[in-house]
N, C-alpha and C. Protein backbone atom coordinates (compact mmCIF):
# COMPACT_ATOMS: atom_id res chain seq x y z
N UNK A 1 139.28 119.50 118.09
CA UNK A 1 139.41 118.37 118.98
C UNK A 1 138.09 118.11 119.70
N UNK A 2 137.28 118.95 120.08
CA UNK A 2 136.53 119.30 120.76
C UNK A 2 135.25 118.09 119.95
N UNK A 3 135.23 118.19 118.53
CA UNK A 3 134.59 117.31 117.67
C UNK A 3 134.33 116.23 117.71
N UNK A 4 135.77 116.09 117.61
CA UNK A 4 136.05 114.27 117.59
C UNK A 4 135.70 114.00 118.89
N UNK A 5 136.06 114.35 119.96
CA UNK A 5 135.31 114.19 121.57
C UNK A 5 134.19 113.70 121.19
N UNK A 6 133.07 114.60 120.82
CA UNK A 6 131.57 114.58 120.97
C UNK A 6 131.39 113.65 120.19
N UNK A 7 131.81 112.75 119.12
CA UNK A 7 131.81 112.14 118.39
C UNK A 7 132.34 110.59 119.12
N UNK A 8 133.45 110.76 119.81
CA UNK A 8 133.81 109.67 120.63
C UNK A 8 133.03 109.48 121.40
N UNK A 9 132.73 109.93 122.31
CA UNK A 9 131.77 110.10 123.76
C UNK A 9 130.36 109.53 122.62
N UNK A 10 129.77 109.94 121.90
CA UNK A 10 128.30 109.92 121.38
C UNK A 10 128.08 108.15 121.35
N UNK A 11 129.34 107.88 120.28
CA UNK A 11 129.80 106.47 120.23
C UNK A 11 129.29 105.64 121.13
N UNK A 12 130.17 105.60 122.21
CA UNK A 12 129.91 105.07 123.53
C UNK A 12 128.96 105.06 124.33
N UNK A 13 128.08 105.71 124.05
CA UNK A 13 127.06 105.95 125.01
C UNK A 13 126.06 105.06 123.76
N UNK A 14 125.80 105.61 122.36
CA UNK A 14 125.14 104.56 122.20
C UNK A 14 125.12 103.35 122.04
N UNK A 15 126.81 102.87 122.30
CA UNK A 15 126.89 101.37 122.06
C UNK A 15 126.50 100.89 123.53
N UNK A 16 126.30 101.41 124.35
CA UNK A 16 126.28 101.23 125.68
C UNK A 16 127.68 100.71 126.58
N UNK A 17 128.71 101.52 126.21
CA UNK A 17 130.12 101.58 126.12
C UNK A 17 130.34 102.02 127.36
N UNK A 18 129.94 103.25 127.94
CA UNK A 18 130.40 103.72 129.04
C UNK A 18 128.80 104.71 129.28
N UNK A 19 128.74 105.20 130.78
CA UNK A 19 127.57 105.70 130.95
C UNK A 19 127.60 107.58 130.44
N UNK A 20 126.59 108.04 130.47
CA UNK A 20 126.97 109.67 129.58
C UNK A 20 126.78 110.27 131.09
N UNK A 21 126.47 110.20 131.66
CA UNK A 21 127.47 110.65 133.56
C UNK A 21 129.22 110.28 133.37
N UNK A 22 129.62 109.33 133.14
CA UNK A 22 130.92 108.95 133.28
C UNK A 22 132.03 110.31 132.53
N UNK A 23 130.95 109.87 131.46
CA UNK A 23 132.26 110.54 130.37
C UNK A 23 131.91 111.99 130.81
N UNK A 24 130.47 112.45 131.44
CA UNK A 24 130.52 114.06 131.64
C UNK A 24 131.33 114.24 132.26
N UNK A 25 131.55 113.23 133.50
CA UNK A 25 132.81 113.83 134.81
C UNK A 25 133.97 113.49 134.17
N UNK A 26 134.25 112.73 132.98
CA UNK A 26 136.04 113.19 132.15
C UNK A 26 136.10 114.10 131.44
N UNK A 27 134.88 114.71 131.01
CA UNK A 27 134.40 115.57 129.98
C UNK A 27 135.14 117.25 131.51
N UNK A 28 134.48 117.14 132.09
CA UNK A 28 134.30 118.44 133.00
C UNK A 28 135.84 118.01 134.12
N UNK A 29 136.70 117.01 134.20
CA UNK A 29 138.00 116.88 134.77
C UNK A 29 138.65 117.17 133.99
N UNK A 30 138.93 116.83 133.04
CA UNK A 30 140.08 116.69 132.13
C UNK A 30 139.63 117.75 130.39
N UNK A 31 140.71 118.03 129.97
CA UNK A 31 140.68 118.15 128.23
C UNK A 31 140.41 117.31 127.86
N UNK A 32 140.09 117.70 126.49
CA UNK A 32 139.18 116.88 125.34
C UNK A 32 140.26 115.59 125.54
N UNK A 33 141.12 115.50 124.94
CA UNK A 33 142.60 114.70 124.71
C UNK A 33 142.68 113.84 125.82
N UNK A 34 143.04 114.17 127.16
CA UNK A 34 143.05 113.47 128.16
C UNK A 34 141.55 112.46 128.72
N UNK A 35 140.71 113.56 128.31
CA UNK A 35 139.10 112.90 128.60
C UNK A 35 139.51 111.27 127.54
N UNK A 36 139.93 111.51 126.73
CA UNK A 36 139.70 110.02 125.56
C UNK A 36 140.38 109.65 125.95
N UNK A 37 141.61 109.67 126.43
CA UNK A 37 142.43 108.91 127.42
C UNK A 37 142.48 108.14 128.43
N UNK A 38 141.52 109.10 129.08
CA UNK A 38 140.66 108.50 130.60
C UNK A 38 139.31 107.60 130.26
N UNK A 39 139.27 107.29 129.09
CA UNK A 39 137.61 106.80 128.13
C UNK A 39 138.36 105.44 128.04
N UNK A 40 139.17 105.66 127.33
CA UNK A 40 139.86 104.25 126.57
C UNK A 40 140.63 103.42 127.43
N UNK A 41 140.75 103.92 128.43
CA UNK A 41 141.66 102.97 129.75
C UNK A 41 140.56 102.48 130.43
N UNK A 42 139.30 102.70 130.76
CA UNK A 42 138.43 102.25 131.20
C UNK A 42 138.01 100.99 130.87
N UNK A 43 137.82 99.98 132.30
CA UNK A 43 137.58 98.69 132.00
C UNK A 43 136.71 98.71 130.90
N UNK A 44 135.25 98.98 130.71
CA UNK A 44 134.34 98.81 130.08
C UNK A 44 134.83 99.14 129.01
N UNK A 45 135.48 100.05 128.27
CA UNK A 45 136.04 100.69 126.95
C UNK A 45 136.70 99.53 126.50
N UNK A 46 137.65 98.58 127.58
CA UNK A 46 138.48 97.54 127.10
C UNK A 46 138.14 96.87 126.50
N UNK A 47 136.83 96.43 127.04
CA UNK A 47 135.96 94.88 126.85
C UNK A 47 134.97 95.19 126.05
N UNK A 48 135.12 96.02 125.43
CA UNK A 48 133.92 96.42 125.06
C UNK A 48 134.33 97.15 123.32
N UNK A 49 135.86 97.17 122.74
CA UNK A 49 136.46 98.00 122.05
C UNK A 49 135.68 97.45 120.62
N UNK A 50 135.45 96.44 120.45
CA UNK A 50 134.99 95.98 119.38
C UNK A 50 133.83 96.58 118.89
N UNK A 51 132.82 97.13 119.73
CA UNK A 51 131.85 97.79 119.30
C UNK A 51 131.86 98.80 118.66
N UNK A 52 133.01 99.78 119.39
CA UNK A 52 133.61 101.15 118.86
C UNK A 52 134.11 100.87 117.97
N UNK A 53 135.02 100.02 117.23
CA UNK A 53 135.95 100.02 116.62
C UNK A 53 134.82 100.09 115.44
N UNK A 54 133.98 98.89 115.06
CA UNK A 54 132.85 99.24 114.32
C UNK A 54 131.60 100.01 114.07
N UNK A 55 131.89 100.60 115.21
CA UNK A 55 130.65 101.94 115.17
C UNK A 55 131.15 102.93 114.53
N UNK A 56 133.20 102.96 114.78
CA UNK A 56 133.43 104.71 114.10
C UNK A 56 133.49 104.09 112.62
């Protein structure tokens, strides 16, 4: 799980998705699982899904 995290999170940061501070403090609150949880509810993740969707 731990994978796909670093792989999600990597995503985002280079699409300029969410900031790599953000996701450290869901990264270091929460599990892997919940961290993508707390990623993908995020305004910016919302508005922004199209990028991810074609980046993975």
């Amino acid at each position: 799980m731990i994978k796909i995290f670093d792989e999600f999170a990597s995503i985002c940061i280079k699409n300029n998705i969410i900031k790599k501070q953000k996701i450290e403090e869901f990264k270091n609150e929460y599990n892997e699982i919940d961290a993508i949880v707390s990623i993908i509810s995020t305004e910016e993740f919302i508005l922004n899904y199209e990028k991810v969707e074609s980046a993975w």
